[in-house]
N, C-alpha and C. Protein backbone atom coordinates (compact mmCIF):
# COMPACT_ATOMS: atom_id res chain seq x y z
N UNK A 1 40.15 28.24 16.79
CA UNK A 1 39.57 26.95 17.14
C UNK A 1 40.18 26.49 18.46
N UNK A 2 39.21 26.31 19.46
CA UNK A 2 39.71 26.12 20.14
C UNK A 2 40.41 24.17 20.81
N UNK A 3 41.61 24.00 20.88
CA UNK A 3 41.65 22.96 20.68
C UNK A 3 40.98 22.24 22.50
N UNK A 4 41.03 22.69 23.41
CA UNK A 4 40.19 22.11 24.56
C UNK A 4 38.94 20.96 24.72
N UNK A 5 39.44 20.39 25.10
CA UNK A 5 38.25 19.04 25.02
C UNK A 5 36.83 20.01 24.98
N UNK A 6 35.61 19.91 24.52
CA UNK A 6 34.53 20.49 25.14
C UNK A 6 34.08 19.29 25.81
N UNK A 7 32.89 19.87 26.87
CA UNK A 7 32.44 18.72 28.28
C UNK A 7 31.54 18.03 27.52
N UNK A 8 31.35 16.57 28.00
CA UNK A 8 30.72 15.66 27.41
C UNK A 8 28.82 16.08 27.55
N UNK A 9 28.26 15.80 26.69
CA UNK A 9 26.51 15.97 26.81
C UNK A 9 26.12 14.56 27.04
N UNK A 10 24.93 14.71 26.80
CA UNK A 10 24.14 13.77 27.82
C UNK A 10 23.86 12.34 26.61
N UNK A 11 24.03 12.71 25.73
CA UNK A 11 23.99 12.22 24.16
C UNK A 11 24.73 10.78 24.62
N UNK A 12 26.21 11.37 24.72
CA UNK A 12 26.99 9.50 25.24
C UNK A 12 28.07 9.51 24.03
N UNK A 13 29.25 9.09 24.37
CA UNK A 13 30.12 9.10 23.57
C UNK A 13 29.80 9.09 21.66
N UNK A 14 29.47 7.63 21.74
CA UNK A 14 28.80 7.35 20.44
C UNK A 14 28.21 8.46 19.78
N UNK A 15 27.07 9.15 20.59
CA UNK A 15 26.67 9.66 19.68
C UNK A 15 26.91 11.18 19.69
N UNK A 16 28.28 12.00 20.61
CA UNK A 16 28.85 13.15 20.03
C UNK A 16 29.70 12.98 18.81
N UNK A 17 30.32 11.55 18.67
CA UNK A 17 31.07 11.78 17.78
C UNK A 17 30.08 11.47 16.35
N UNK A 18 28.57 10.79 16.61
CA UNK A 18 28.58 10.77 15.36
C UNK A 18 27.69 12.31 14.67
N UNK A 19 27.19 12.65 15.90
CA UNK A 19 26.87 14.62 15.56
C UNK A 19 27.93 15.13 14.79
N UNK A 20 29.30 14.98 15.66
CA UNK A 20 30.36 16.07 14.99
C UNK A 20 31.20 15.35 13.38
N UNK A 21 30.77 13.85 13.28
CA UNK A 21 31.13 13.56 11.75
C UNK A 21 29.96 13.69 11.04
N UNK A 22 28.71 14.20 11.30
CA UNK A 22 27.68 14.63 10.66
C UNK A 22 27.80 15.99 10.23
N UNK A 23 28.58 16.86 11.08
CA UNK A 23 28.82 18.29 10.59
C UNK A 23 30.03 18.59 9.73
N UNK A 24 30.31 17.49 10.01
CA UNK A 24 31.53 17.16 8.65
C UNK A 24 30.89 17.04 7.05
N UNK A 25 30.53 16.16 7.10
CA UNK A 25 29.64 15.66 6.23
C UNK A 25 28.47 16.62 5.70
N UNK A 26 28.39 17.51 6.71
CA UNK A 26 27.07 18.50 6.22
C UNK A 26 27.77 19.33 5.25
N UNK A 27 29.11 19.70 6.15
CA UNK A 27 30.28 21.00 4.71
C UNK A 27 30.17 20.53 3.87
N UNK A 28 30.70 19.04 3.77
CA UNK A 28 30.72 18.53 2.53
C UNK A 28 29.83 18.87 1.39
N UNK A 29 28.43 18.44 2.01
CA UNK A 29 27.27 18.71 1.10
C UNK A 29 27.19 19.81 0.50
N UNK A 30 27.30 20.62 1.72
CA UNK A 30 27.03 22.35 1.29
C UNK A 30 28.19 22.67 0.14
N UNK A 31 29.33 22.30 0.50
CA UNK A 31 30.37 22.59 -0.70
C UNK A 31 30.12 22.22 -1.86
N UNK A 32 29.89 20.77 -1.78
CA UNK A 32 29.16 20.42 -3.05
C UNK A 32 28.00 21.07 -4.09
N UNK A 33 27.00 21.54 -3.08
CA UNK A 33 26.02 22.00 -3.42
C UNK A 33 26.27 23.65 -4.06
N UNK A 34 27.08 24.26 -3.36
CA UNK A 34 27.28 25.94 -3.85
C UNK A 34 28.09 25.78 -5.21
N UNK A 35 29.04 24.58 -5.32
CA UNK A 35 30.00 24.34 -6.31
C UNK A 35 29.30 24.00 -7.64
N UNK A 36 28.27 23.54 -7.50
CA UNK A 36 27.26 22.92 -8.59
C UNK A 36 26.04 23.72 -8.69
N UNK A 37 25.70 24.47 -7.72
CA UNK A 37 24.67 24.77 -7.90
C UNK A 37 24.35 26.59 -7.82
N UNK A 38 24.92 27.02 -6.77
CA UNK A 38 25.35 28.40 -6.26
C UNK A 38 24.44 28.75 -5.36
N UNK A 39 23.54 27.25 -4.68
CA UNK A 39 22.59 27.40 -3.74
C UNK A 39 22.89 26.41 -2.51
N UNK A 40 22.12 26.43 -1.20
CA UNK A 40 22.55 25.16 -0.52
C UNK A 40 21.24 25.46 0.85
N UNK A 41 21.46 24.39 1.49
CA UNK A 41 20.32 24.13 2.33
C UNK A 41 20.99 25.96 3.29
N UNK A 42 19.80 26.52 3.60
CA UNK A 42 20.09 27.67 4.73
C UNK A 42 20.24 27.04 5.85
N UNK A 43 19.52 26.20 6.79
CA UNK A 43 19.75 25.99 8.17
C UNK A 43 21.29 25.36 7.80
N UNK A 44 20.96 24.45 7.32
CA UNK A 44 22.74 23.63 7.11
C UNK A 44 23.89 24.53 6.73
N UNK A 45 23.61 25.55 6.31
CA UNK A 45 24.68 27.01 6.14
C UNK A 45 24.79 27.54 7.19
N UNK A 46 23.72 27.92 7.93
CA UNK A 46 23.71 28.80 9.20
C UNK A 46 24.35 27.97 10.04
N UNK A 47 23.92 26.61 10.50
CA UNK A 47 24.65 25.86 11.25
C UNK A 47 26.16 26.04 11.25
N UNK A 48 26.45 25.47 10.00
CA UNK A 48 28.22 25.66 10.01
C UNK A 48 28.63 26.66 10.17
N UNK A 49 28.10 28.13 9.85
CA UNK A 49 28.88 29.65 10.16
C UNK A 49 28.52 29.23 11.80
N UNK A 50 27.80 28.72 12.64
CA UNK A 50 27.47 29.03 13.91
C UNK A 50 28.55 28.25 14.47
N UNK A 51 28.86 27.14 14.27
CA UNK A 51 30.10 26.05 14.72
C UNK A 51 31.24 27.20 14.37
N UNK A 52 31.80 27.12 13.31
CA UNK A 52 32.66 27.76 13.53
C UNK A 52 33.52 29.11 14.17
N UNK A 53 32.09 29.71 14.12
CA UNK A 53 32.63 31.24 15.26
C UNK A 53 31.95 31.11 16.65
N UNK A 54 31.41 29.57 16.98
CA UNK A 54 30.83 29.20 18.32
C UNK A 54 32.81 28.58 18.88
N UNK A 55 33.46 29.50 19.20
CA UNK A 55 34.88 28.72 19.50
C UNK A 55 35.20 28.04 20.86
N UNK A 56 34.37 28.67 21.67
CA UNK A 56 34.30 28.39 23.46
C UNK A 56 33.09 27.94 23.70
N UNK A 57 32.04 26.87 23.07
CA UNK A 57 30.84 26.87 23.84
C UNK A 57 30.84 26.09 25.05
N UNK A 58 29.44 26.38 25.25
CA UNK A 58 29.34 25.70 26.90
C UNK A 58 29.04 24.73 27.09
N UNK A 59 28.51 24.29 26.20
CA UNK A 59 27.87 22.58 26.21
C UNK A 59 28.50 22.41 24.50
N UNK A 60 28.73 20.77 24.43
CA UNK A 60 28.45 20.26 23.21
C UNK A 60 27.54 20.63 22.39
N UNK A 61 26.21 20.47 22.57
CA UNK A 61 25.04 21.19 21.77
C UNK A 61 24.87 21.95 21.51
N UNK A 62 25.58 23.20 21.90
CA UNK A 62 25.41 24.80 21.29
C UNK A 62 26.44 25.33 20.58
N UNK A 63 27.19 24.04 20.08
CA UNK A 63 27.63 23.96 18.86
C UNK A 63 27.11 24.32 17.82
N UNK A 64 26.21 23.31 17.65
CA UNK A 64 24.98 23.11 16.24
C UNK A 64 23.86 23.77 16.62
N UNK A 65 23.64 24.37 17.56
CA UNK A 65 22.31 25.39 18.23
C UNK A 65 21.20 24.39 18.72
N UNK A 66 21.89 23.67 19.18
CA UNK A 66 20.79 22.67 20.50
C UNK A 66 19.87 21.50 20.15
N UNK A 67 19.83 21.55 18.70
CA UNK A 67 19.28 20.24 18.76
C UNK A 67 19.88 19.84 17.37
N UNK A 68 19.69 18.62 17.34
CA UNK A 68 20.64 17.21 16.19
C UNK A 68 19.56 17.89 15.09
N UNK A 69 18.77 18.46 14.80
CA UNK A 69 18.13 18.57 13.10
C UNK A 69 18.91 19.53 12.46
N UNK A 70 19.21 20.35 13.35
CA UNK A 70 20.16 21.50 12.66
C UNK A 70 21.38 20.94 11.91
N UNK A 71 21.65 19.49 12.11
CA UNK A 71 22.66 18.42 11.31
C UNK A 71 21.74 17.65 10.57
N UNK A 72 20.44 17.45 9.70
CA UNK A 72 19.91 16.54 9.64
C UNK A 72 20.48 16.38 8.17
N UNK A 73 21.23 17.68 7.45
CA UNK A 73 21.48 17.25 5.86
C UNK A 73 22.67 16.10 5.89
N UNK A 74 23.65 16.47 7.10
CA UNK A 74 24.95 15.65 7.56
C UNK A 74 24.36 14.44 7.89
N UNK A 75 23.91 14.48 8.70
CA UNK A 75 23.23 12.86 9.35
C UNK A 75 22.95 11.99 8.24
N UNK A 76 22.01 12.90 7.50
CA UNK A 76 21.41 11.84 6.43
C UNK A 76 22.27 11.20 5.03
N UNK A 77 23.38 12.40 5.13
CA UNK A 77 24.54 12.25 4.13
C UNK A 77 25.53 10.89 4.72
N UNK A 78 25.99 11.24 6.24
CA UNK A 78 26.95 9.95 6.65
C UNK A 78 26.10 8.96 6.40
N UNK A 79 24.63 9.18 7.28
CA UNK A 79 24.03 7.40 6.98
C UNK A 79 24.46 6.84 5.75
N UNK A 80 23.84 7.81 4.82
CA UNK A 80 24.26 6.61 3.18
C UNK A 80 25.49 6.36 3.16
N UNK A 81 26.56 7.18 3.57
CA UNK A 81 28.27 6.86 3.67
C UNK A 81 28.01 5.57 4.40
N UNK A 82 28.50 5.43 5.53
CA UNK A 82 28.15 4.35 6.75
C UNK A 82 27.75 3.13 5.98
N UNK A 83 26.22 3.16 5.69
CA UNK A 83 25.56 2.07 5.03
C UNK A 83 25.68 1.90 3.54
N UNK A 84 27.56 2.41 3.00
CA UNK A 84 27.49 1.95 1.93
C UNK A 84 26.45 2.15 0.56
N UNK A 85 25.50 2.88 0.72
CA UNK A 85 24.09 3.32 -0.15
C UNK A 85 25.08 4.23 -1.01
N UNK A 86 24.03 4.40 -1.94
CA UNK A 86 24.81 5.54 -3.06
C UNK A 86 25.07 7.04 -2.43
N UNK A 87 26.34 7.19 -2.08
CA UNK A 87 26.58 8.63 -2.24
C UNK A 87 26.91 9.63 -2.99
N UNK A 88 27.16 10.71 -3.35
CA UNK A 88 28.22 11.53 -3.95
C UNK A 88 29.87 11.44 -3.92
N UNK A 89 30.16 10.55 -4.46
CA UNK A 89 31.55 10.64 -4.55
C UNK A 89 32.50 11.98 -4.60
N UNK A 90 32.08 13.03 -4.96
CA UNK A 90 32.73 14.20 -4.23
C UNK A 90 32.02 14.55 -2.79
N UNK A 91 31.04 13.91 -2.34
CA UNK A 91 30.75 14.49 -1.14
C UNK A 91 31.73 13.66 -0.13
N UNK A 92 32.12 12.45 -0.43
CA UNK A 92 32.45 11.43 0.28
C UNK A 92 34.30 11.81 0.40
N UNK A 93 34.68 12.70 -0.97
CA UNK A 93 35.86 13.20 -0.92
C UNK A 93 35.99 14.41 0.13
N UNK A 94 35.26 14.80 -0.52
CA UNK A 94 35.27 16.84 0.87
C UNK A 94 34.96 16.36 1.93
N UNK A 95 34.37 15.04 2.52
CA UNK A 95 34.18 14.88 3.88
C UNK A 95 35.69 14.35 4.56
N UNK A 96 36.00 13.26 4.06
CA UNK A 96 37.22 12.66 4.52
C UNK A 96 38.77 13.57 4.45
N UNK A 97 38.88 14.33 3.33
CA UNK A 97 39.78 15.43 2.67
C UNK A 97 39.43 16.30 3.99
N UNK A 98 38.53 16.26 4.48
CA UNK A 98 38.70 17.31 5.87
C UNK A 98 38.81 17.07 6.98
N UNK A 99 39.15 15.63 7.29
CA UNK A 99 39.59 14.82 8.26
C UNK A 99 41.00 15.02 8.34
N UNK A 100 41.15 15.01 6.84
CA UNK A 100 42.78 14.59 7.26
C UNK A 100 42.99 15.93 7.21
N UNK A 101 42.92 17.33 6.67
CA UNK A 101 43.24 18.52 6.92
C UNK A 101 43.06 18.88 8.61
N UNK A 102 42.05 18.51 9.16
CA UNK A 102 41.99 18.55 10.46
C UNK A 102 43.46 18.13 11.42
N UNK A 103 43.83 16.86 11.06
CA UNK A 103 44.79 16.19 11.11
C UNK A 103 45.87 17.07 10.95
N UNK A 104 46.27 17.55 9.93
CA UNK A 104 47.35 18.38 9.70
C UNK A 104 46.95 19.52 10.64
N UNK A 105 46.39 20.29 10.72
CA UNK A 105 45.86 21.63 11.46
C UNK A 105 46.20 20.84 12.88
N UNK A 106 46.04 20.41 13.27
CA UNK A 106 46.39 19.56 15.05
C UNK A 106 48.13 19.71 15.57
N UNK A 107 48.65 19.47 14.42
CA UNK A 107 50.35 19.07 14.50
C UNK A 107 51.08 20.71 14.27
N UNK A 108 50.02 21.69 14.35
CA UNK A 108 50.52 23.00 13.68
C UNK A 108 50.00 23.40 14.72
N UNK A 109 50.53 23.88 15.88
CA UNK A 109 49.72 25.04 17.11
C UNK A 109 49.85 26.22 16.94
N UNK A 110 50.95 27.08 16.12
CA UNK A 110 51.14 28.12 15.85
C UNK A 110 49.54 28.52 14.41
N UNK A 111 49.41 27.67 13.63
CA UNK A 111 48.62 27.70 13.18
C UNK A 111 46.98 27.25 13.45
N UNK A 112 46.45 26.77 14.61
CA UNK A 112 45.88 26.72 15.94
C UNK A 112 45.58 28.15 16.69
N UNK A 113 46.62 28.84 16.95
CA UNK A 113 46.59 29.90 17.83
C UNK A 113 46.20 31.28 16.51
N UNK A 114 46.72 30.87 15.62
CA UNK A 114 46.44 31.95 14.66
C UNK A 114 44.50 31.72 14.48
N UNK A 115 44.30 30.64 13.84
CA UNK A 115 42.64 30.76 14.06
C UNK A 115 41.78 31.51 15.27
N UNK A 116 42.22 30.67 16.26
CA UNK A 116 41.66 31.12 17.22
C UNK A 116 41.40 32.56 17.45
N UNK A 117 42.58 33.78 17.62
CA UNK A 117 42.54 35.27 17.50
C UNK A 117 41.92 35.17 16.56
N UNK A 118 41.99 34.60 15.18
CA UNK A 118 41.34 35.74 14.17
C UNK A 118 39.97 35.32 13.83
N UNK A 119 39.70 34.28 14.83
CA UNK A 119 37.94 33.82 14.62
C UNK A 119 37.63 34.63 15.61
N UNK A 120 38.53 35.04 16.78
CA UNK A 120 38.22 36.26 18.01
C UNK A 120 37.67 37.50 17.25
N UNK A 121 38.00 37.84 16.62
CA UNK A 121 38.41 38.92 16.16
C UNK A 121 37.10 38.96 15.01
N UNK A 122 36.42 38.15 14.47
CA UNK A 122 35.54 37.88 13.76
C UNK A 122 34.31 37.56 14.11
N UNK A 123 34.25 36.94 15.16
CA UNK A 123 33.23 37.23 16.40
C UNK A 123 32.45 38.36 16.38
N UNK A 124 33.84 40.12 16.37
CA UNK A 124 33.03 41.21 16.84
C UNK A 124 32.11 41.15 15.54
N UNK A 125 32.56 41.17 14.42
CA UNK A 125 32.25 41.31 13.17
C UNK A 125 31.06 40.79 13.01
N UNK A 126 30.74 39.76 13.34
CA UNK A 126 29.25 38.55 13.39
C UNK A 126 28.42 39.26 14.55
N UNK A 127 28.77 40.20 15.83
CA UNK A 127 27.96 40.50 16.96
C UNK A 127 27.50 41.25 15.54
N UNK A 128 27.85 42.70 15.25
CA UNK A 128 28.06 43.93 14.70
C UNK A 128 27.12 43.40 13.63
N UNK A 129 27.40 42.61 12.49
CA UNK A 129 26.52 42.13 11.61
C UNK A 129 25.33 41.49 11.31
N UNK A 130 26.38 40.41 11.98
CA UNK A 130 24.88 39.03 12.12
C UNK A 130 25.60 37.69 11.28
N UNK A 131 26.26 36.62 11.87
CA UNK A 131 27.04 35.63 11.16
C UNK A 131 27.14 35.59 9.78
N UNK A 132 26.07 35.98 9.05
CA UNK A 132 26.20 34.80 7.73
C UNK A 132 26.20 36.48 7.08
N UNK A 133 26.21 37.61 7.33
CA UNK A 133 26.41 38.78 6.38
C UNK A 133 27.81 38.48 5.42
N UNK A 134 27.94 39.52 4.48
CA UNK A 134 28.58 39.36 3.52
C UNK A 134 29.82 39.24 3.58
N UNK A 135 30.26 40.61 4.88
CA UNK A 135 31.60 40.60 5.38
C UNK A 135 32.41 39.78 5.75
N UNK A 136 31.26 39.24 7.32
CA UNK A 136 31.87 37.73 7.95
C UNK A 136 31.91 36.76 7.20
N UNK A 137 31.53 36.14 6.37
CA UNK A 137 31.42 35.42 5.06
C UNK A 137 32.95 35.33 4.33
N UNK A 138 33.19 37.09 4.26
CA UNK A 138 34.99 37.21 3.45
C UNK A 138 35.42 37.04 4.14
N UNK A 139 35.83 37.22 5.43
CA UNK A 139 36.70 37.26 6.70
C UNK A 139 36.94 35.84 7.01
N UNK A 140 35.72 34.96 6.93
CA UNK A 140 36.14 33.56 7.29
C UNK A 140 36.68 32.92 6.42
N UNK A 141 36.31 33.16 4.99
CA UNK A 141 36.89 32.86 3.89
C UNK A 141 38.39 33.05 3.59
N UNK A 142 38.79 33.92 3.88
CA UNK A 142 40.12 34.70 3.92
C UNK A 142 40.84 34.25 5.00
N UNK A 143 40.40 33.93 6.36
CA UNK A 143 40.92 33.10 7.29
C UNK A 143 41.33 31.69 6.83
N UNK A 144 40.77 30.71 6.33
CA UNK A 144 40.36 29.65 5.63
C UNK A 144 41.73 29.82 4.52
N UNK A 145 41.69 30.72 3.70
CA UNK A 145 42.69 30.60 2.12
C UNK A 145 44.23 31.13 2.80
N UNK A 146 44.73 31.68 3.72
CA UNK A 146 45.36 32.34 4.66
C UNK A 146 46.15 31.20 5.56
N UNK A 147 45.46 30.46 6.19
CA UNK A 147 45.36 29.59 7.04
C UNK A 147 45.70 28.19 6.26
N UNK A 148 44.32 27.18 6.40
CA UNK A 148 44.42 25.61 6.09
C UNK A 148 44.87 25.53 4.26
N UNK A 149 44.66 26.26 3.67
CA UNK A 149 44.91 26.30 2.53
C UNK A 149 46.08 26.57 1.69
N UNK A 150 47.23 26.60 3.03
CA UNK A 150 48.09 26.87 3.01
C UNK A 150 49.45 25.80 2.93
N UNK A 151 48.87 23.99 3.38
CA UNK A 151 49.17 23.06 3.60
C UNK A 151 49.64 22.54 2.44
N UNK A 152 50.15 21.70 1.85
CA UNK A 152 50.79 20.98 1.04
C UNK A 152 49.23 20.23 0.49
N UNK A 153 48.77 19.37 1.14
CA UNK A 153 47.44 18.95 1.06
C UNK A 153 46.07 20.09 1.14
N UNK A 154 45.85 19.69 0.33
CA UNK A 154 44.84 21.06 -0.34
C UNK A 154 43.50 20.18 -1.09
N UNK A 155 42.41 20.66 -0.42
CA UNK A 155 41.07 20.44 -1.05
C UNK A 155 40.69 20.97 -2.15
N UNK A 156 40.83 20.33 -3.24
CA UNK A 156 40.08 20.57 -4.71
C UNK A 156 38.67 20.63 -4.72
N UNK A 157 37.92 21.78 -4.87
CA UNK A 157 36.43 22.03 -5.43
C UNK A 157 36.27 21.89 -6.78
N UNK A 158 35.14 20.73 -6.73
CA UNK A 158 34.92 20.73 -8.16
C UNK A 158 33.41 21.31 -9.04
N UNK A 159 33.15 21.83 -9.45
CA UNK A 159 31.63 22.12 -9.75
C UNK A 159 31.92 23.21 -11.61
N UNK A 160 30.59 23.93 -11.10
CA UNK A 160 30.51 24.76 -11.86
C UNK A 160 31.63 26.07 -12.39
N UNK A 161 32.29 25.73 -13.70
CA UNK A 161 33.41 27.01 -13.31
C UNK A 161 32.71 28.21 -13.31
N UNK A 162 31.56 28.37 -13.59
CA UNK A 162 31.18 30.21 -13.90
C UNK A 162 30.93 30.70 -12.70
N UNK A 163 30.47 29.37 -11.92
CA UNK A 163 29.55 29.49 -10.28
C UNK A 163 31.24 29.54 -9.30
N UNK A 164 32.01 29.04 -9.52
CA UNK A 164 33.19 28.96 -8.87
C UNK A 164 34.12 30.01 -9.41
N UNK A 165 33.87 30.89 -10.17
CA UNK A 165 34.67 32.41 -10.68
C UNK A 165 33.55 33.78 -10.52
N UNK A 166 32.55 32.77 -9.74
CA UNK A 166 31.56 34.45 -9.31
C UNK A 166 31.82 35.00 -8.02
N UNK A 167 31.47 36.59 -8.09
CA UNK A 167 32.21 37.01 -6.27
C UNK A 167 31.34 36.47 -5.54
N UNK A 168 31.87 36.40 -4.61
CA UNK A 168 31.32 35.69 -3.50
C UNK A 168 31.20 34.19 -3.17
N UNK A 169 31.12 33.72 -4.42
CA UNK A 169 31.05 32.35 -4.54
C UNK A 169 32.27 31.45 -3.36
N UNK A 170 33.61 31.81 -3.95
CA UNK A 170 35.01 31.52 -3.24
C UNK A 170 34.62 31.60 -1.82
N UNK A 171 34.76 32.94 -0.99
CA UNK A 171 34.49 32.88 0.25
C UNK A 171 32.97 32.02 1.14
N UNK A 172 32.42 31.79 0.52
CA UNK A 172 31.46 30.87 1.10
C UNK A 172 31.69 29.57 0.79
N UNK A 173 32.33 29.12 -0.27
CA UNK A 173 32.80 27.70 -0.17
C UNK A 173 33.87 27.91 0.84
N UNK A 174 34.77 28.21 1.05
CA UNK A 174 35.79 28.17 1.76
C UNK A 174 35.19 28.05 3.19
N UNK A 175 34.00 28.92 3.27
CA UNK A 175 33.67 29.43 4.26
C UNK A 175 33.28 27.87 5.20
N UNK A 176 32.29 27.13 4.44
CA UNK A 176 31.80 25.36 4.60
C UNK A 176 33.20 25.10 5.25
N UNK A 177 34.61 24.83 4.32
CA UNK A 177 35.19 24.41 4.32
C UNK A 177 35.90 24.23 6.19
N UNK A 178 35.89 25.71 6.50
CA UNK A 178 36.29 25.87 7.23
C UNK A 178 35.05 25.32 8.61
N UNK A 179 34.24 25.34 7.74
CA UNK A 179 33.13 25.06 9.11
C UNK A 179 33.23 23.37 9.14
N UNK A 180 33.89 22.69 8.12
CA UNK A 180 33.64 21.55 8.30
C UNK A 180 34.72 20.79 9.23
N UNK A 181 36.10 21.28 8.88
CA UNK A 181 37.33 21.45 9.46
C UNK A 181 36.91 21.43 11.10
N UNK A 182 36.36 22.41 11.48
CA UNK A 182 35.89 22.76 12.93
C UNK A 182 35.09 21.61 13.32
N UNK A 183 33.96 21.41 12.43
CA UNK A 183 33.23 19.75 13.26
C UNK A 183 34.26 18.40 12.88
N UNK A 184 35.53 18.47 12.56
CA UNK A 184 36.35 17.70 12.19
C UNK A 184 37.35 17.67 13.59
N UNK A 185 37.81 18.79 14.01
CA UNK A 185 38.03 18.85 15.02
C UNK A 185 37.07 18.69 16.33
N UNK A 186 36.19 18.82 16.65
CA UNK A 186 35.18 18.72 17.39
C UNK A 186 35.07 16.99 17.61
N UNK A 187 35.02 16.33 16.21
CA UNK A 187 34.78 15.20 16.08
C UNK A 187 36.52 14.19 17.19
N UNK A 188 37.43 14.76 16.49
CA UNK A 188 39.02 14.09 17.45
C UNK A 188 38.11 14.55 18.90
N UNK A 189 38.07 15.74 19.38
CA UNK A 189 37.96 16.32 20.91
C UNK A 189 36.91 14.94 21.53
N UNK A 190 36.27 14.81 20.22
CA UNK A 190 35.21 13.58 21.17
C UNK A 190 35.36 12.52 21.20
N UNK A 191 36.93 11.50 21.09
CA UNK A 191 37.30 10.74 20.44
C UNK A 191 37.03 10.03 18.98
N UNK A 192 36.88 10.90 18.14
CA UNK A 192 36.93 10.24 16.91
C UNK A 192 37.97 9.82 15.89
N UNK A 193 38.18 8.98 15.94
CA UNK A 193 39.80 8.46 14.98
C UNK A 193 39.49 7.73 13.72
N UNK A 194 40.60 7.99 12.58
CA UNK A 194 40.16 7.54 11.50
C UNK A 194 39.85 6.06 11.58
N UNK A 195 40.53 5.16 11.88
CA UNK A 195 39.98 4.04 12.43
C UNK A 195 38.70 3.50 12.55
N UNK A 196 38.52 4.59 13.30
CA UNK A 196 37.06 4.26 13.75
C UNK A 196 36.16 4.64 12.45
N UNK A 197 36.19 4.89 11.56
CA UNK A 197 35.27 4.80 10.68
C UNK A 197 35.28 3.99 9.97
N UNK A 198 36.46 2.98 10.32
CA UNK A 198 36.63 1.64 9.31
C UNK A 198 35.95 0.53 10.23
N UNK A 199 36.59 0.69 11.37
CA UNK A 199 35.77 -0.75 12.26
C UNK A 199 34.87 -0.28 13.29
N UNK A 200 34.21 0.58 13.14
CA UNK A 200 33.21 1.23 14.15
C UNK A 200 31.77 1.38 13.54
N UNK A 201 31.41 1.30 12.20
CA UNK A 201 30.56 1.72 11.39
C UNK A 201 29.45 1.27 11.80
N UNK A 202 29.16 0.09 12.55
CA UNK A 202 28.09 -0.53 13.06
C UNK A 202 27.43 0.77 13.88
N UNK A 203 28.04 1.19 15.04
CA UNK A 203 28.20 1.80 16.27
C UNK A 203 27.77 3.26 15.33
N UNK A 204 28.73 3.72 14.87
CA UNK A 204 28.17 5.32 14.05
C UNK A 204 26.87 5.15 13.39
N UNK A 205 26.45 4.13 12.95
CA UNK A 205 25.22 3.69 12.47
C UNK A 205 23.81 4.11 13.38
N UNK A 206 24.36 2.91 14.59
CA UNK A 206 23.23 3.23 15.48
C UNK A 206 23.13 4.46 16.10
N UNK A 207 24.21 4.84 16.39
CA UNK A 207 24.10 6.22 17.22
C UNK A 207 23.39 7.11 16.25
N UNK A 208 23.56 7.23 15.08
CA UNK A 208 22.79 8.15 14.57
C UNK A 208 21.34 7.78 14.05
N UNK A 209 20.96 7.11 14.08
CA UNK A 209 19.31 6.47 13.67
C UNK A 209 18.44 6.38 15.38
N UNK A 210 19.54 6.55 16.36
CA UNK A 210 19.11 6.71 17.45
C UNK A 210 18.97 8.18 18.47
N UNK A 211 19.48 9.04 16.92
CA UNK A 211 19.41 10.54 17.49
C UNK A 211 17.99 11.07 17.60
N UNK A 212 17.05 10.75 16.98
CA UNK A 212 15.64 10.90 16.85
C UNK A 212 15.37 10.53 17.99
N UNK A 213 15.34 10.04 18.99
CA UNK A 213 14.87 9.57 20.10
C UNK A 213 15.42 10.36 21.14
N UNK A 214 16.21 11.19 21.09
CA UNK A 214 16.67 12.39 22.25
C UNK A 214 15.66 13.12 21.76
């Protein structure tokens, strides 16, 4: 991960940061959703494997692959956060729980520099494959349980136990996990502070009901 500011888009403060707490919020979902269900939105899957082994992009937007719908499960998840509406109370946990893991991952550069090579290194694996194959899937997963999972503070998945003791299952939650972590970081690079989701909510509001209009 790379910790380097990425260059600002044309979007406007407001509303990179409320893209990159939308891709927060999208892991969330997806975690939720594989944990309960052993299914989850595909673009909103593909998205997050793309953020996360996207480590150097060139613009803000080719983050999420160029346009704000490729976040629309996140978007639509923070709005109800934001506006207080009924959410998922575990979604509302795996989103924030990866704020502050982000947080911890920041104060650790040795653990910083370790991602970075081994998302390098996973890269070839995704040219060679194709992101979301089975391999890159374990590899990020295993990066992920290796890595952030390693912290004192640790994200509890809650769902299905048969769906959460099947193969494969583990490394693709983890896998979110880690993709959410990354738009968590993405989200600080663009000034986003916890703070600001307490007295800013107006502002994250509009910016995102105003993403439809780019």
């Amino acid at each position: 991960m790379n910790p380097t500011p990425i260059q600002s888009a044309p979007l406007g403060a407001s509303g990179r940061q409320a893209l990159a707490l939308a891709g927060v919020f999208q892991a969330a979902t997806v975690v939720d959703q594989l944990a309960r269900t052993g299914h989850c939105d595909e673009r909103a899957w593909n998205t997050l494997v793309r953020a996360t082994l996207e480590t150097d992009p060139p613009t803000f937007e080719s983050v999420y692959g160029g346009h704000h719908n490729n976040l629309r499960q996140g978007i639509d998840t923070l709005l109800a956060v934001m506006s207080r509406q009924q959410a998922d109370p575990a979604v509302m946990r795996y989103g924030f729980s990866m704020v502050l893991l982000m947080q911890k991952l920041r104060k650790n550069q040795a653990m910083m520099r370790t991602l970075g090579e081994r998302l390098g290194r996973i890269q070839g694996q995704a040219e060679h494959f194709g992101n979301t194959h089975d391999n890159v899937i374990a590899s990020l997963g295993e990066l992920y349980q290796e890595t952030l999972s390693t912290f004192r503070y640790r994200i509890v998945v809650q769902g299905e136990p048969s769906l959460l003791q099947s193969p494969g299952m583990p490394p693709r939650i983890r896998t979110a996990l880690l993709g959410g972590v990354r738009f968590a970081l993405l989200w600080h690079q663009q000034g986003g502070r916890r703070w600001s989701l307490v007295f800013q909510r107006g502002a994250l509001k509009r910016a995102l009901r105003e993403l439809d209009g780019h």
